[in-house]
PDB file of N, CA and C in Angstrom:
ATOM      1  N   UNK A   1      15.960 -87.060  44.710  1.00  0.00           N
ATOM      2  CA  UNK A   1      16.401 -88.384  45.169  1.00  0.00           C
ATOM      3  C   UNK A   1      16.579 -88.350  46.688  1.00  0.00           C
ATOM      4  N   UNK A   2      15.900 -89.514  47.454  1.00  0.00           N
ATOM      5  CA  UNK A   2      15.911 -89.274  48.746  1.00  0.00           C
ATOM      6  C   UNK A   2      16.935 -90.133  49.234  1.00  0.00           C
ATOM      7  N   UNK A   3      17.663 -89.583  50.468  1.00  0.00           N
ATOM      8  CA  UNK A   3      18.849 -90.490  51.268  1.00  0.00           C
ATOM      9  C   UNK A   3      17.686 -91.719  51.645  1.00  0.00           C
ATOM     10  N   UNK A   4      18.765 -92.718  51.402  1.00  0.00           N
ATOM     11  CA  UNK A   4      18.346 -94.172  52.146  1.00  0.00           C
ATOM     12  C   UNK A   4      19.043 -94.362  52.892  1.00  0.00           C
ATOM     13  N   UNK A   5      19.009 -95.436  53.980  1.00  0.00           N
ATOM     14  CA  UNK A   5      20.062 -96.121  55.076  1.00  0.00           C
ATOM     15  C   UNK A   5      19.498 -97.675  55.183  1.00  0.00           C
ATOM     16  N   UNK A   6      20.292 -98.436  55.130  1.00  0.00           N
ATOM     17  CA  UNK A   6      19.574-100.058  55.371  1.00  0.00           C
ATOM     18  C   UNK A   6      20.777-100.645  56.217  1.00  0.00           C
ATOM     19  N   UNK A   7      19.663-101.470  56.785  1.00  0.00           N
ATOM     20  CA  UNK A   7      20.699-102.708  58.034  1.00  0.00           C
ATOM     21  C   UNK A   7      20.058-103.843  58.102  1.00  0.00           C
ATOM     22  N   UNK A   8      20.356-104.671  57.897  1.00  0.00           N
ATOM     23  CA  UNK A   8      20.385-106.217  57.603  1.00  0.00           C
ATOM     24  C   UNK A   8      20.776-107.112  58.824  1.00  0.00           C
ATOM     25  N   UNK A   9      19.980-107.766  59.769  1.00  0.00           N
ATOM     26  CA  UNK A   9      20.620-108.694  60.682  1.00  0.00           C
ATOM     27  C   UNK A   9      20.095-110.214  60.608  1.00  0.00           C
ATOM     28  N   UNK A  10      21.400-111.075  60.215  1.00  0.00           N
ATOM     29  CA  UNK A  10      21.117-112.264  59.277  1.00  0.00           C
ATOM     30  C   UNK A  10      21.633-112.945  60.641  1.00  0.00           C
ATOM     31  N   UNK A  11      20.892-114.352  60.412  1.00  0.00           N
ATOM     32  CA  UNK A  11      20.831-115.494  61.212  1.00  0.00           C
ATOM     33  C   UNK A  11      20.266-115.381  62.869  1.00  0.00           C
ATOM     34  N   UNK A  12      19.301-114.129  62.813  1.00  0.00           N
ATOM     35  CA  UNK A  12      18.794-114.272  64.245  1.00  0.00           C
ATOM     36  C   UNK A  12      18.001-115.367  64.877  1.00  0.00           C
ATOM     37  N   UNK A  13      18.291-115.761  66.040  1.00  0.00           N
ATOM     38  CA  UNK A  13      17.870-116.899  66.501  1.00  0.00           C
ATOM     39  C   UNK A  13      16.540-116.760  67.423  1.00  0.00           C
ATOM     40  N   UNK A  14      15.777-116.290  66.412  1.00  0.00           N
ATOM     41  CA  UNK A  14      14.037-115.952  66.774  1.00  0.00           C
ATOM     42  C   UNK A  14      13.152-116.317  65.609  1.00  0.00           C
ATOM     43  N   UNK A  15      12.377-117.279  65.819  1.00  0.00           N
ATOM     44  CA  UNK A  15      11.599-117.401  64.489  1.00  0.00           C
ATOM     45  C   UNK A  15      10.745-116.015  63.858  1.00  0.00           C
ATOM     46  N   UNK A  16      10.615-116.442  62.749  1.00  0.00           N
ATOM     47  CA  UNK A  16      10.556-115.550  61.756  1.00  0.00           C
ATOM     48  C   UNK A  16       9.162-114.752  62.074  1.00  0.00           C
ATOM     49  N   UNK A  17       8.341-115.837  62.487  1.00  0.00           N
ATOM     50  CA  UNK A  17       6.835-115.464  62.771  1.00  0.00           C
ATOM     51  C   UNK A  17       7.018-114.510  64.036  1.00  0.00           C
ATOM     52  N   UNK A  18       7.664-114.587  65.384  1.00  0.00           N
ATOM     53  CA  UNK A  18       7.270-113.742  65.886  1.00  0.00           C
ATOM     54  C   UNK A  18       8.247-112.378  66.238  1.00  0.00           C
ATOM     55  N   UNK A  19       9.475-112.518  64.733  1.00  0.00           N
ATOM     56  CA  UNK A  19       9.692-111.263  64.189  1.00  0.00           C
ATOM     57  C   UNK A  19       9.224-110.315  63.593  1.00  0.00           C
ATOM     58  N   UNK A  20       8.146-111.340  62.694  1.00  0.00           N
ATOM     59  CA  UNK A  20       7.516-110.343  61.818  1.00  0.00           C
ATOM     60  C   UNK A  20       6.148-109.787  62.424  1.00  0.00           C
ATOM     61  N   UNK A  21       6.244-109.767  63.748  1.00  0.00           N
ATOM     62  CA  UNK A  21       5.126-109.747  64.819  1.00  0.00           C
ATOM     63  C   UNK A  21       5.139-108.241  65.145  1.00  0.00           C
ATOM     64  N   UNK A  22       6.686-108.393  65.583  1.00  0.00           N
ATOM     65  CA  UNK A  22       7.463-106.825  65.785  1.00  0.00           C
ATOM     66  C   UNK A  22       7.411-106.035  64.670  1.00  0.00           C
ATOM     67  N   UNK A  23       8.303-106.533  63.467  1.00  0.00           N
ATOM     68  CA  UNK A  23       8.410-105.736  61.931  1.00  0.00           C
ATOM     69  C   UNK A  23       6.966-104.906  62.014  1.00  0.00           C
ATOM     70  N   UNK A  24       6.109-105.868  61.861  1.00  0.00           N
ATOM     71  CA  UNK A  24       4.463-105.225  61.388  1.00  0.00           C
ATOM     72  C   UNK A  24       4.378-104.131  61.863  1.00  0.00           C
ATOM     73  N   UNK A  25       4.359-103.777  63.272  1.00  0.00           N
ATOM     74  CA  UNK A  25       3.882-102.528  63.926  1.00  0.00           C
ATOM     75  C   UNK A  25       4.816-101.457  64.202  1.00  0.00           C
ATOM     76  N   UNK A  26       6.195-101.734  63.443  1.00  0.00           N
ATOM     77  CA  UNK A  26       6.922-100.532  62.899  1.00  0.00           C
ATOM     78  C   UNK A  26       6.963 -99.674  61.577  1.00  0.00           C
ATOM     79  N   UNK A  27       6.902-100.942  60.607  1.00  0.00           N
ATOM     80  CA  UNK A  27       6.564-100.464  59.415  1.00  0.00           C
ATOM     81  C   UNK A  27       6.021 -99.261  58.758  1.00  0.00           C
ATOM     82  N   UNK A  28       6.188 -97.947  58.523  1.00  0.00           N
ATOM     83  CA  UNK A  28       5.759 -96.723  57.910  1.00  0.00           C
ATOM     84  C   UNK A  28       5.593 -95.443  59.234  1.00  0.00           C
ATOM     85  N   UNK A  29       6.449 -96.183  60.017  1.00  0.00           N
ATOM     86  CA  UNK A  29       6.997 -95.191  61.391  1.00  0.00           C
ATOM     87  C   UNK A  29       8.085 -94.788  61.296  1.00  0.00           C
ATOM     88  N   UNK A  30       7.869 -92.963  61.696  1.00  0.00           N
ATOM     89  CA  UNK A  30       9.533 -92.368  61.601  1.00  0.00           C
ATOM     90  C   UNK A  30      10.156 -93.234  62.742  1.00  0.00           C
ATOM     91  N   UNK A  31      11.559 -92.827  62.837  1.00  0.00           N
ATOM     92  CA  UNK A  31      12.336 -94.132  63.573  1.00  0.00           C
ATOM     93  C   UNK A  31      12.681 -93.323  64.914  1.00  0.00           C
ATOM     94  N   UNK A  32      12.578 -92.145  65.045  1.00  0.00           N
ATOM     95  CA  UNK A  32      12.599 -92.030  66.449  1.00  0.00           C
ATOM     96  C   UNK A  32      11.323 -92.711  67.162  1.00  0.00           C
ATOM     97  N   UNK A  33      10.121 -92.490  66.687  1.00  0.00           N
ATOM     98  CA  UNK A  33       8.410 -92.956  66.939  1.00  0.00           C
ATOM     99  C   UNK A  33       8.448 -94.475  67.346  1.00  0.00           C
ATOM    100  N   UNK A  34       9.562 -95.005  66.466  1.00  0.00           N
ATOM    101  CA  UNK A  34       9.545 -96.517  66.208  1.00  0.00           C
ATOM    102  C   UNK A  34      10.561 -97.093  67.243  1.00  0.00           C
ATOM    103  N   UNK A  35      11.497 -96.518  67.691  1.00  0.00           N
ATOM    104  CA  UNK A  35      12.629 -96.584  68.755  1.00  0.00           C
ATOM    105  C   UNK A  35      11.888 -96.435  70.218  1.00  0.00           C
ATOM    106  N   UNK A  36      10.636 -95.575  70.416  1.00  0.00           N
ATOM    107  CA  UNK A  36      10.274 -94.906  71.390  1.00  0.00           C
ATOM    108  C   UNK A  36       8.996 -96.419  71.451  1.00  0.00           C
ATOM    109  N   UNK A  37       8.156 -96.939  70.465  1.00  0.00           N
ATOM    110  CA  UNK A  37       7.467 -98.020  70.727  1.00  0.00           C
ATOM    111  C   UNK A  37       8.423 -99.508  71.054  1.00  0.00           C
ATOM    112  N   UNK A  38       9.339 -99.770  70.251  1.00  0.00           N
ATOM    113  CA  UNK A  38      10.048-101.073  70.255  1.00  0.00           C
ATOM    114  C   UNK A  38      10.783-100.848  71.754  1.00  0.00           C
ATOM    115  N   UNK A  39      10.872 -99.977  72.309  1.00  0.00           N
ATOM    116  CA  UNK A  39      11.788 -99.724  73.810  1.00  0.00           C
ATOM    117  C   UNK A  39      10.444-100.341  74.995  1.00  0.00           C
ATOM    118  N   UNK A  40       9.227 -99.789  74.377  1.00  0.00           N
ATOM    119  CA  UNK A  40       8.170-100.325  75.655  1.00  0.00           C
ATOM    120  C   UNK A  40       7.183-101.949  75.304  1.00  0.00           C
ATOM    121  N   UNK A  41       7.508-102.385  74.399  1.00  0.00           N
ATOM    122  CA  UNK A  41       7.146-103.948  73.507  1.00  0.00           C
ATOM    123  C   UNK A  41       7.444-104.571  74.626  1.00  0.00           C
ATOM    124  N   UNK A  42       6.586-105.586  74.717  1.00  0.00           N
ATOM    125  CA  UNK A  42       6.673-106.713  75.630  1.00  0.00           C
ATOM    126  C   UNK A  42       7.193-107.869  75.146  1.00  0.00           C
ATOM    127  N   UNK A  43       7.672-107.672  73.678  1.00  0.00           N
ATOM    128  CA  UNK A  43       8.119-108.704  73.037  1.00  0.00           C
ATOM    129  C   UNK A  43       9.460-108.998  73.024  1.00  0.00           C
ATOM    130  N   UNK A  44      10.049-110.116  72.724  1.00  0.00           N
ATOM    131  CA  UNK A  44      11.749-110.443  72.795  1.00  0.00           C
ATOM    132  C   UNK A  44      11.784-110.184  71.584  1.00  0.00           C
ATOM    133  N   UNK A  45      11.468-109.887  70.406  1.00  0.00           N
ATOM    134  CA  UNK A  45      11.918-109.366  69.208  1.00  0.00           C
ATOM    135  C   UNK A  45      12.063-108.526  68.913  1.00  0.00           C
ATOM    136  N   UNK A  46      11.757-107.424  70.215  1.00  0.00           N
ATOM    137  CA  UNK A  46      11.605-106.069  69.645  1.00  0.00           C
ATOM    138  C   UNK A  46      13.279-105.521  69.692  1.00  0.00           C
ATOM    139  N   UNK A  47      13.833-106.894  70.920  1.00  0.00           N
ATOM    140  CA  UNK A  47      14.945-106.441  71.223  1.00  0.00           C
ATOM    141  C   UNK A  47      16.188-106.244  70.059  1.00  0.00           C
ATOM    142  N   UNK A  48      15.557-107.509  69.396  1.00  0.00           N
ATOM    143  CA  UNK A  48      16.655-107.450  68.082  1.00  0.00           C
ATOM    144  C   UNK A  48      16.117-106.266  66.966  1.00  0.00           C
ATOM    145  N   UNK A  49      14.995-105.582  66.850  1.00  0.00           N
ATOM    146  CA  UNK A  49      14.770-104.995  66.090  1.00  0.00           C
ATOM    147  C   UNK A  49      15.310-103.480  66.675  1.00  0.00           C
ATOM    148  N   UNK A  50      15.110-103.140  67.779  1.00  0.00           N
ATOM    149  CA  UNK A  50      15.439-102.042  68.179  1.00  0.00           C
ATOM    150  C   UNK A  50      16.759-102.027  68.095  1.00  0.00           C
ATOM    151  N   UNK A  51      18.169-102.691  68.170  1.00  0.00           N
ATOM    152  CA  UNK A  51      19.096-103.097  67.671  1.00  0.00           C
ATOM    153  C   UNK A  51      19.934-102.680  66.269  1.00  0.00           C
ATOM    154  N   UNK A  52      18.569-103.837  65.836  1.00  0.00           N
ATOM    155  CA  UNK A  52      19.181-103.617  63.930  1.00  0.00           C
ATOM    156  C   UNK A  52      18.191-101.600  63.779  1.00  0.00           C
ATOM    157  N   UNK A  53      17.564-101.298  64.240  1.00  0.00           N
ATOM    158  CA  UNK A  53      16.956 -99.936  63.699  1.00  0.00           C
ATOM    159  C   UNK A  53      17.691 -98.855  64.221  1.00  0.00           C
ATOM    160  N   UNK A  54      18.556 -99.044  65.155  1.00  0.00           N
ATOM    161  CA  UNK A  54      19.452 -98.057  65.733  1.00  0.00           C
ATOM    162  C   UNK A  54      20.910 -98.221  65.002  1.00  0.00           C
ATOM    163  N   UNK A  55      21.269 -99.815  64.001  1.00  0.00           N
ATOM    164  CA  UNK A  55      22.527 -99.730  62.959  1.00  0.00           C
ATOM    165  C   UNK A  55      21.948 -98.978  61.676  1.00  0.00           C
ATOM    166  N   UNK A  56      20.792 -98.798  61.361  1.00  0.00           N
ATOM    167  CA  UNK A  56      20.392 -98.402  60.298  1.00  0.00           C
ATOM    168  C   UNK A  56      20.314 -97.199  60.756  1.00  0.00           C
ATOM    169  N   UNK A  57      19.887 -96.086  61.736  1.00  0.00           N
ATOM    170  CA  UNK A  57      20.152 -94.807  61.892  1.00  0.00           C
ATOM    171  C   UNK A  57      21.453 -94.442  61.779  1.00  0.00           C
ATOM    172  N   UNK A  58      22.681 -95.021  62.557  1.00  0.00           N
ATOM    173  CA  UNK A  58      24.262 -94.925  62.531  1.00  0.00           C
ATOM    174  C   UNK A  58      24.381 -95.417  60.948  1.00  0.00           C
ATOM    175  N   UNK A  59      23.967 -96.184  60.213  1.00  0.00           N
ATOM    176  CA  UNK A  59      24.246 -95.987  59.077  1.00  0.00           C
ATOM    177  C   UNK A  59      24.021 -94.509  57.929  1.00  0.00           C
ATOM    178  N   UNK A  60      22.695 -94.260  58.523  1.00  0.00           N
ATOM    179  CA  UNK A  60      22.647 -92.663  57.899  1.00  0.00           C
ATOM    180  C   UNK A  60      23.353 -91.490  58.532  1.00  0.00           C
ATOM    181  N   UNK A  61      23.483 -91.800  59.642  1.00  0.00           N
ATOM    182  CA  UNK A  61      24.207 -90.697  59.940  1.00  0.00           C
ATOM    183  C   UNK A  61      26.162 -90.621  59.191  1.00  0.00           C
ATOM    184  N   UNK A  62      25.941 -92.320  58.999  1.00  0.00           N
ATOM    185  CA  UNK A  62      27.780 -92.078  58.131  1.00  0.00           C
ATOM    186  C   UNK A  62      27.341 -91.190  56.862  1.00  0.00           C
ATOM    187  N   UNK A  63      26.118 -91.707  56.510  1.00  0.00           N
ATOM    188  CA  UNK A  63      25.961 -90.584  54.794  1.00  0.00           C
ATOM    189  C   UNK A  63      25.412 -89.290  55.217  1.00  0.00           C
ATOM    190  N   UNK A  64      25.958 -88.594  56.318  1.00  0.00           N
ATOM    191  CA  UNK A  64      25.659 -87.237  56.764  1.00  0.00           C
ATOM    192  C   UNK A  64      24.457 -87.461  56.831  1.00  0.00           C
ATOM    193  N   UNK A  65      23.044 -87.546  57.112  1.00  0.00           N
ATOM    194  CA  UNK A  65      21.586 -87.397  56.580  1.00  0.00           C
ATOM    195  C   UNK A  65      21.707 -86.318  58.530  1.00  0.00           C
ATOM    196  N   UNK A  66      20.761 -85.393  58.006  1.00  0.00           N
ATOM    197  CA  UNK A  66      20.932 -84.415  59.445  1.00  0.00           C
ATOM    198  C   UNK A  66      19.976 -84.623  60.469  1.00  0.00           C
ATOM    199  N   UNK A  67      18.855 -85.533  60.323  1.00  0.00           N
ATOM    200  CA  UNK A  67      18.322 -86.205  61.839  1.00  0.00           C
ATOM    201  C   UNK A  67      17.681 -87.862  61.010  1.00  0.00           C
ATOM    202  N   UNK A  68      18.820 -88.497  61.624  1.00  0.00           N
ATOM    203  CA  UNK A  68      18.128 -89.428  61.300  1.00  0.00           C
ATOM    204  C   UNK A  68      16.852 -90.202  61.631  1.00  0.00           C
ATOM    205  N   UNK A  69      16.410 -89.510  62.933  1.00  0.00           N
ATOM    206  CA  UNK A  69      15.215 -89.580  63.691  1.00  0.00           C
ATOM    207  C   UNK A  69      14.094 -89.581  62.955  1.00  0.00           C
ATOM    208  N   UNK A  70      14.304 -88.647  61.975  1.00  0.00           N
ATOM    209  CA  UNK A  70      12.854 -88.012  61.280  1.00  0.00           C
ATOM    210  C   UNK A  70      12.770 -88.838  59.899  1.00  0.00           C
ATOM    211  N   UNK A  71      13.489 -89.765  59.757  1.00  0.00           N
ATOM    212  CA  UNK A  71      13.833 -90.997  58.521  1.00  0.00           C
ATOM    213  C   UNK A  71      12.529 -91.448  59.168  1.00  0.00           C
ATOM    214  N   UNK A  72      11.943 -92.290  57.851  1.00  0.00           N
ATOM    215  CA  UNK A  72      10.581 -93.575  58.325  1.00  0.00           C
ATOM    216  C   UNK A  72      10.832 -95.096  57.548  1.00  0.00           C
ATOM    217  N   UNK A  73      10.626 -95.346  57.674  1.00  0.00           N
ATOM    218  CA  UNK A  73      10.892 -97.256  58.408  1.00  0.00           C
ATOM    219  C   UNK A  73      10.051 -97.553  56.576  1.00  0.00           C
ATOM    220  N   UNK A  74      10.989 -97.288  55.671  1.00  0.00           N
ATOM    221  CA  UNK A  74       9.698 -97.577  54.205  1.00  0.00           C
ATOM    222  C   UNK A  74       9.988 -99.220  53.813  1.00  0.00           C
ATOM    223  N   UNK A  75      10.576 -99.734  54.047  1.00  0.00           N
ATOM    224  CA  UNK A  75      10.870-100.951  54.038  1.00  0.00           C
ATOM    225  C   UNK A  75      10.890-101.938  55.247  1.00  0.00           C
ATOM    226  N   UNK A  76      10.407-102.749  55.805  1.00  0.00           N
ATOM    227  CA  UNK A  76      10.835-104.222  56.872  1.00  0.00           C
ATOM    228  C   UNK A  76      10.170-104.728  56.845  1.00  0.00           C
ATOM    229  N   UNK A  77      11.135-106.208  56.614  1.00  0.00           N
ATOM    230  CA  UNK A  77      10.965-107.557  56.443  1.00  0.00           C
ATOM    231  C   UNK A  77      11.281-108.738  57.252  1.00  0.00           C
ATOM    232  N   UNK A  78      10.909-109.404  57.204  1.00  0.00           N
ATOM    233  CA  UNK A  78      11.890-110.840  58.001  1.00  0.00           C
ATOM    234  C   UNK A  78      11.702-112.220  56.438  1.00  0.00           C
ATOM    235  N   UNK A  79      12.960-112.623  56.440  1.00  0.00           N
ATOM    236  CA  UNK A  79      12.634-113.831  55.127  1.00  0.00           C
ATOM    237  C   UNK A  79      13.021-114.601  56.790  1.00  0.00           C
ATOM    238  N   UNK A  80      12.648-115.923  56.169  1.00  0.00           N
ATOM    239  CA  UNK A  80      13.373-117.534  56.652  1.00  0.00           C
ATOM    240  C   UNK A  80      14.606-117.559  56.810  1.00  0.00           C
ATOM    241  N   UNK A  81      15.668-117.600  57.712  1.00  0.00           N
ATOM    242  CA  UNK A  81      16.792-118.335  57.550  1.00  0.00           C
ATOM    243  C   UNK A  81      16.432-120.022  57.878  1.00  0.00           C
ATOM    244  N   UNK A  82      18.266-120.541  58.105  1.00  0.00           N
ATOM    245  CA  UNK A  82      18.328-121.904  58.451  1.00  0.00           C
ATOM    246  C   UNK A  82      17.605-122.502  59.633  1.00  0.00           C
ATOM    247  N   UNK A  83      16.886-123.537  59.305  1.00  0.00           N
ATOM    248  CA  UNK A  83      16.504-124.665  60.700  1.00  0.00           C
ATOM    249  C   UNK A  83      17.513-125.442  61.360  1.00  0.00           C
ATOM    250  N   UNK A  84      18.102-125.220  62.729  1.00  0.00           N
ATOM    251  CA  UNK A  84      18.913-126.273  63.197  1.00  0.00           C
ATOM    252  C   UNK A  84      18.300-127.081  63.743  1.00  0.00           C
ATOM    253  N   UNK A  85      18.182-128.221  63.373  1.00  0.00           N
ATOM    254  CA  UNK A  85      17.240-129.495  63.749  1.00  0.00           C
ATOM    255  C   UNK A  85      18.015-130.500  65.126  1.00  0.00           C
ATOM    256  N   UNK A  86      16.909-130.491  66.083  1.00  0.00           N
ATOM    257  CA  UNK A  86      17.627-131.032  67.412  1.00  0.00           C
ATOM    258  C   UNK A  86      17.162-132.434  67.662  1.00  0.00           C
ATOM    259  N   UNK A  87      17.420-133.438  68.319  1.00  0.00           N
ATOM    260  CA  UNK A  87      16.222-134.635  68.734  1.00  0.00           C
ATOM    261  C   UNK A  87      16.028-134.841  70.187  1.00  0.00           C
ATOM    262  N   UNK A  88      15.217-134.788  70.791  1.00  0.00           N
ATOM    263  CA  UNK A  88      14.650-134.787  71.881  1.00  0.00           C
ATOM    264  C   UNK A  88      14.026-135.807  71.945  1.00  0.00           C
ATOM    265  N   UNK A  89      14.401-137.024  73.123  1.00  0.00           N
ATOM    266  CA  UNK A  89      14.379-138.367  73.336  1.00  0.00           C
ATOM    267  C   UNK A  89      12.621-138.678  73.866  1.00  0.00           C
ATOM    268  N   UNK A  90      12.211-139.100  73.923  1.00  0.00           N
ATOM    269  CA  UNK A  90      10.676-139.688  74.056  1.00  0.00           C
ATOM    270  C   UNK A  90      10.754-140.630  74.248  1.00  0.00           C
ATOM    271  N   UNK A  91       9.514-141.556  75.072  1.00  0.00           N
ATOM    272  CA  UNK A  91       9.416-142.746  75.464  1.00  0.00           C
ATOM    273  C   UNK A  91       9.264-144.035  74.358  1.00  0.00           C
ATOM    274  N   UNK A  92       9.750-145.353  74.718  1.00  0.00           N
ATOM    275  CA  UNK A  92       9.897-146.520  74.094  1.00  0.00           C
ATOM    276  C   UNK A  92      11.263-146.361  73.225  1.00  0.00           C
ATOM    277  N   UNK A  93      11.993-145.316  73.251  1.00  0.00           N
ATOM    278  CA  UNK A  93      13.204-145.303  72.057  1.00  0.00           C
ATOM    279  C   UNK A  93      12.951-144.752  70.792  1.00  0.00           C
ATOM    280  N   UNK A  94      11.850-143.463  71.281  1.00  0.00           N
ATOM    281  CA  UNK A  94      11.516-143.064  70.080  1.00  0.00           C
ATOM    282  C   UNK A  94      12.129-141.583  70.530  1.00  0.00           C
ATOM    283  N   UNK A  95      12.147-140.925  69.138  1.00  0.00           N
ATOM    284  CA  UNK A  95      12.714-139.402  69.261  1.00  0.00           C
ATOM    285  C   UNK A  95      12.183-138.324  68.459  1.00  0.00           C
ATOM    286  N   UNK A  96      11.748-137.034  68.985  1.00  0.00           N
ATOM    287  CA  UNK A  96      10.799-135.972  68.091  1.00  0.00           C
ATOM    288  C   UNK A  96      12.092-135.240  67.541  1.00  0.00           C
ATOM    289  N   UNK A  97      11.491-134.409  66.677  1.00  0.00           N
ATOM    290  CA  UNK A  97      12.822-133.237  66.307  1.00  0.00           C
ATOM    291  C   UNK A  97      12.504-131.922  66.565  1.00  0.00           C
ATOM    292  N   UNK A  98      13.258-131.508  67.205  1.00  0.00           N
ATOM    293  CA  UNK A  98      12.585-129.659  67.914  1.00  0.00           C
ATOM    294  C   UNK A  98      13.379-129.127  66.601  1.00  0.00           C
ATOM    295  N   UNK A  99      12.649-127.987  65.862  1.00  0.00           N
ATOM    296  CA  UNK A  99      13.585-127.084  65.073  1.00  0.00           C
ATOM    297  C   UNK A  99      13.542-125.926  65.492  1.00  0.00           C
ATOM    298  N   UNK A 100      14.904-125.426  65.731  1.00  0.00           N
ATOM    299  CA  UNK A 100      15.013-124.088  65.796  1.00  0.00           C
ATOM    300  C   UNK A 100      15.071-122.924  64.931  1.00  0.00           C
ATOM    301  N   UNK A 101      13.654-122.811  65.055  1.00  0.00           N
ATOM    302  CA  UNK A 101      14.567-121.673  63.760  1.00  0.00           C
ATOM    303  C   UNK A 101      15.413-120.089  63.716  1.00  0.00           C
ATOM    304  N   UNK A 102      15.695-119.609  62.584  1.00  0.00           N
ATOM    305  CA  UNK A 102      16.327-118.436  62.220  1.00  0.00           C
ATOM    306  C   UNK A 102      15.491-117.575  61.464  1.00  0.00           C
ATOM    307  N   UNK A 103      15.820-116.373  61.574  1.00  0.00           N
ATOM    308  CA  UNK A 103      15.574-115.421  60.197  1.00  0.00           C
ATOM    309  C   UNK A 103      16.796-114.071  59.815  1.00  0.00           C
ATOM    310  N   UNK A 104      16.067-113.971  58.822  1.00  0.00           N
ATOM    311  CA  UNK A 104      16.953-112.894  58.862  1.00  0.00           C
ATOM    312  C   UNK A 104      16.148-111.358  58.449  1.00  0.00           C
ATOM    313  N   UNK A 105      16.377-110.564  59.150  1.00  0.00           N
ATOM    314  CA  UNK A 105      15.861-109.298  59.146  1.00  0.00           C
ATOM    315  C   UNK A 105      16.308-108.154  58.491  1.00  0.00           C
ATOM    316  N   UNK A 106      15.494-107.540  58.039  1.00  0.00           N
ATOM    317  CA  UNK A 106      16.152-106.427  56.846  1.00  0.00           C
ATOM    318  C   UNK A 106      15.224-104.802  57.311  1.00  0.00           C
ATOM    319  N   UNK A 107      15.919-103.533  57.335  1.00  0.00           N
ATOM    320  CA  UNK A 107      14.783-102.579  57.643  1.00  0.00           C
ATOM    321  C   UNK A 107      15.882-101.574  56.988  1.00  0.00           C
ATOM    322  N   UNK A 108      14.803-100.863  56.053  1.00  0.00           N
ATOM    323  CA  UNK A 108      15.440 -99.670  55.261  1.00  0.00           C
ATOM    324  C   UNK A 108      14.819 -98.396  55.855  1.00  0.00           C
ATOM    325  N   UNK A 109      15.150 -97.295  55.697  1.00  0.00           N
ATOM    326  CA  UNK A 109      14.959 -96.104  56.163  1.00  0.00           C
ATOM    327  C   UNK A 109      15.233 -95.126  54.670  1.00  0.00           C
ATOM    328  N   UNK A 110      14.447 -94.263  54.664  1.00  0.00           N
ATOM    329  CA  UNK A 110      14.448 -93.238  53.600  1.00  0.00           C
ATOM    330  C   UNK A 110      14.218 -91.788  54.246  1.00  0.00           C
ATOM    331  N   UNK A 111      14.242 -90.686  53.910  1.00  0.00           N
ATOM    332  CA  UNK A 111      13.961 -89.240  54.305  1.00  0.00           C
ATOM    333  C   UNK A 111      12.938 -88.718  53.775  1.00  0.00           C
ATOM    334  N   UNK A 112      11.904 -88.177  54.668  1.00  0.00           N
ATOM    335  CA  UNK A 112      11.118 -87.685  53.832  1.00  0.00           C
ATOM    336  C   UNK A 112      10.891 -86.515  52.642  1.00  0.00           C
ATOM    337  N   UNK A 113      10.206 -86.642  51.596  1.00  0.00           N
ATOM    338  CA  UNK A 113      10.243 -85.866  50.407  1.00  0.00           C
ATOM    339  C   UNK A 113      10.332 -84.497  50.523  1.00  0.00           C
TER     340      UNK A 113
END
């Protein structure tokens, strides 16, 4: 039975699509490998992912696991969170609706066999 570690960061205020932009190209990377790419990303999501992947190492390290570095990324996701819906005024008295969205992000870590 292999140690797991998971960290969950709910209601981030980055749509989902260009979370799961980041997720993708971590996915089935040990997490030092994955810490060392998400640090040089040109992306603003990497910021929240590098984040939530460094609570999920401090999470294994509470269940003793002895490098959590060498853990790999066997699980990440992004689902949908909530839309906060805004209105933004337009000409003649008309109004669009900007939505902002959320997600929420999930990344598990396991040890290898």
């Amino acid at each position: 039975m292999s140690m797991e570690s998971k960290a969950m960061l709910r209601y981030a205020r980055i749509t989902p699509r260009k979370a799961r932009r980041v997720i993708d190209l971590i996915r089935g990377k040990k997490a030092g490998d994955a810490m060392i790419a998400l640090r040089f990303m040109p992306y603003r999501g990497a910021q929240f992912v590098e984040k939530l992947l460094r609570s999920a190492m401090a999470n294994a390290e509470q269940k003793e696991v002895d490098v959590p570095e060498d853990m790999r990324v066997v699980t990440a996701y992004v689902d949908e969170g909530p839309v906060m819906k805004r209105l933004f005024p337009r000409a003649m008295g008309r109004a669009n609706i900007i939505k902002k969205k959320s997600c929420h992000i999930t990344i598990v870590l396991a040890e290898e066999e």
